[in-house]
C-alpha atoms as a PDB file:
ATOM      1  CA  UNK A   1     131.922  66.029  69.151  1.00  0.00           C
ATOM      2  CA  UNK A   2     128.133  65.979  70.028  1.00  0.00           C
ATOM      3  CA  UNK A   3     126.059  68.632  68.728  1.00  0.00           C
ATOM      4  CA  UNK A   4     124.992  69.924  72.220  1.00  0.00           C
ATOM      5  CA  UNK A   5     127.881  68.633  74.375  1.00  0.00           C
ATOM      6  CA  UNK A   6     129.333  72.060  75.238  1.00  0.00           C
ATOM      7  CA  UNK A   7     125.224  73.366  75.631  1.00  0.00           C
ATOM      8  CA  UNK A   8     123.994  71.411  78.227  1.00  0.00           C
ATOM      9  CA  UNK A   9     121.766  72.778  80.797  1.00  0.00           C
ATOM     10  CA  UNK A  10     123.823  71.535  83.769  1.00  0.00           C
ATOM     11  CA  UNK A  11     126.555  73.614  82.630  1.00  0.00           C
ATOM     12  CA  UNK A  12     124.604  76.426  83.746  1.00  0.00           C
ATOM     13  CA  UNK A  13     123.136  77.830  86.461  1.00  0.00           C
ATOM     14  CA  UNK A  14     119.437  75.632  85.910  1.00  0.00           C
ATOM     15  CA  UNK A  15     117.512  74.196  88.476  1.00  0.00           C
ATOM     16  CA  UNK A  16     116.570  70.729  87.826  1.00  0.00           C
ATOM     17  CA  UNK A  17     114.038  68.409  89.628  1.00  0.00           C
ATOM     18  CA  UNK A  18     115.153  64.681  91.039  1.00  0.00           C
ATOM     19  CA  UNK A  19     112.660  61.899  91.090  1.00  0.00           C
ATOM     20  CA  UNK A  20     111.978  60.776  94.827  1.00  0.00           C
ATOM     21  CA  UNK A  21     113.431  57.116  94.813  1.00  0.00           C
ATOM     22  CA  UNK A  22     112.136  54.828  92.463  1.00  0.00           C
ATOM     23  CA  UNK A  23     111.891  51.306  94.612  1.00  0.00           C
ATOM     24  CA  UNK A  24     110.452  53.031  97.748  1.00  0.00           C
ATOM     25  CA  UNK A  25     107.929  54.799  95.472  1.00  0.00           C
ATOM     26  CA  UNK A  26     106.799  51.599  93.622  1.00  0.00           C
ATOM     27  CA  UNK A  27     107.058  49.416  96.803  1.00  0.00           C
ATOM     28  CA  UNK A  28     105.801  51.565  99.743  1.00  0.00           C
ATOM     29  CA  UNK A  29     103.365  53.873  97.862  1.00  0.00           C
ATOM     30  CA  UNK A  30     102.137  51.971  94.978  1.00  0.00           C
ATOM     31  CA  UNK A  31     102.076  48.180  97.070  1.00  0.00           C
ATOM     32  CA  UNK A  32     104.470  46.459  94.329  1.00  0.00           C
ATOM     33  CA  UNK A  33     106.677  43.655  94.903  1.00  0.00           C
ATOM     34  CA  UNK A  34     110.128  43.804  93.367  1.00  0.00           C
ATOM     35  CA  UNK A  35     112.358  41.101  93.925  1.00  0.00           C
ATOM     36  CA  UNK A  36     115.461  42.197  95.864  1.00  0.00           C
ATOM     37  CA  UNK A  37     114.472  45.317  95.617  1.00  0.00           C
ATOM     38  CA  UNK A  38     114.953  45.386  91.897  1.00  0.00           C
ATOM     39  CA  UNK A  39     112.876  47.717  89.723  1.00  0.00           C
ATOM     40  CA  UNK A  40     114.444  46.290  86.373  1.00  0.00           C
ATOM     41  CA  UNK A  41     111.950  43.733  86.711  1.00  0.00           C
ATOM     42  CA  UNK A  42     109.324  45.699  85.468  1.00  0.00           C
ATOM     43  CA  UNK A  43     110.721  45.600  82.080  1.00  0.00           C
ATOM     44  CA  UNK A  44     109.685  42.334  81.465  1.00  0.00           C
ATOM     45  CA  UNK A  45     105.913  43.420  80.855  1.00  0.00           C
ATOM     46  CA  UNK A  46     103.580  45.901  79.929  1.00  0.00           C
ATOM     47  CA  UNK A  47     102.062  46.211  83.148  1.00  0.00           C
ATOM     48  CA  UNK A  48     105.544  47.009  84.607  1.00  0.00           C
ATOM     49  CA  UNK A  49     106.459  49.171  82.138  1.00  0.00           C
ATOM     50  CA  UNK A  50     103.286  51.215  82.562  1.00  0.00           C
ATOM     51  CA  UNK A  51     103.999  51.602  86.133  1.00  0.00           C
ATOM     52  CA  UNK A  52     107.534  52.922  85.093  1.00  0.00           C
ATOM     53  CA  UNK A  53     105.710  55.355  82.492  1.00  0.00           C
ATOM     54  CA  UNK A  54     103.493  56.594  85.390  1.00  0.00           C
ATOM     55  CA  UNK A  55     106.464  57.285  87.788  1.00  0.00           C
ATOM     56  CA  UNK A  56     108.780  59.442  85.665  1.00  0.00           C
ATOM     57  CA  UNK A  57     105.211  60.885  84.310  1.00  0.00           C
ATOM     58  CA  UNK A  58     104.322  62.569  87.594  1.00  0.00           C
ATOM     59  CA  UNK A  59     107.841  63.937  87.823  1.00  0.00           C
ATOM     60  CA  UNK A  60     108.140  65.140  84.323  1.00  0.00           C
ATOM     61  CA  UNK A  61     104.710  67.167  84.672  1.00  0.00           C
ATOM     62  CA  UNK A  62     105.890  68.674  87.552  1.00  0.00           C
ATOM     63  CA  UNK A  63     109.512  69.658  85.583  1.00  0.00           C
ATOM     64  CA  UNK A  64     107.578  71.191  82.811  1.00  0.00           C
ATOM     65  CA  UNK A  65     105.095  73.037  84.525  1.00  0.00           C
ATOM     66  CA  UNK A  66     107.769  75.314  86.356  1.00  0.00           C
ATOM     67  CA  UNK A  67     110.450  74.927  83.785  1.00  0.00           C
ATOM     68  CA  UNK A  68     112.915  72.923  85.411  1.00  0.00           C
ATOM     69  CA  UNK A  69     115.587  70.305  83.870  1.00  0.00           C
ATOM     70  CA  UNK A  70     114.262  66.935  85.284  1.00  0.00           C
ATOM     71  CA  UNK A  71     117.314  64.265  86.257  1.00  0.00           C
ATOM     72  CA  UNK A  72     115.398  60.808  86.664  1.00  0.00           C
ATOM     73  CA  UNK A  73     116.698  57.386  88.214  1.00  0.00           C
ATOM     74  CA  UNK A  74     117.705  54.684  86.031  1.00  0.00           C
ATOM     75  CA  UNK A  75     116.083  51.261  86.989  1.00  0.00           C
ATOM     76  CA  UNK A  76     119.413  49.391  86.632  1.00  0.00           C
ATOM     77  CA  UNK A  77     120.899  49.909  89.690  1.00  0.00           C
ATOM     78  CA  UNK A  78     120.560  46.289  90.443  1.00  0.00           C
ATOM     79  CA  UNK A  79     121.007  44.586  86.447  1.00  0.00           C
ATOM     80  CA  UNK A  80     123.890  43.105  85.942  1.00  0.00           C
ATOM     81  CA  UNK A  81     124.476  39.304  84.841  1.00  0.00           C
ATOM     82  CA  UNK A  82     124.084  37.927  88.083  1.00  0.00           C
ATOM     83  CA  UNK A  83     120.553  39.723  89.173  1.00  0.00           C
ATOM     84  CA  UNK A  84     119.187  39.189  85.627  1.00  0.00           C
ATOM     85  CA  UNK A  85     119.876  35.281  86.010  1.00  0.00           C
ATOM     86  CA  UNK A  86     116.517  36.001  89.096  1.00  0.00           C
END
């Protein structure tokens, strides 16, 4: 068994802090273009990934600073074989 498995913070009663919806975010408030709606694209370069980095940045700052777990969005809601083919 994991080291931690039976120690995780969830387990208790910790707050945590979301992230606020990774493709609106990157679309409506940073003026990005993801095809289909599909933030896995980003991986593909540097610039991309920076913009990822920046995201879960803001939120992590803000988890630290008032000592919260932080829970973050994955961008492969939409990867799978048949989006990555795009």
């Amino acid at each position: 068994m994991a080291k931690y498995r039976t120690n995780l913070p969830q387990l208790y009663d910790g707050k945590f802090l979301t992230d606020g919806g990774l493709e609106t975010t990157l679309i409506f408030h940073e003026g990005l273009e993801l095809p289909e709606c599909a933030a896995f694209d980003l991986l593909k370069n540097g610039d991309g990934r920076e913009q990822l980095y920046q995201y879960y940045s803001t939120y992590a700052a803000i988890a630290r600073d008032h000592k919260l777990g932080f829970i973050l969005e994955s961008v492969t809601w939409r990867a799978s074989l048949e989006w990555g083919k795009n």
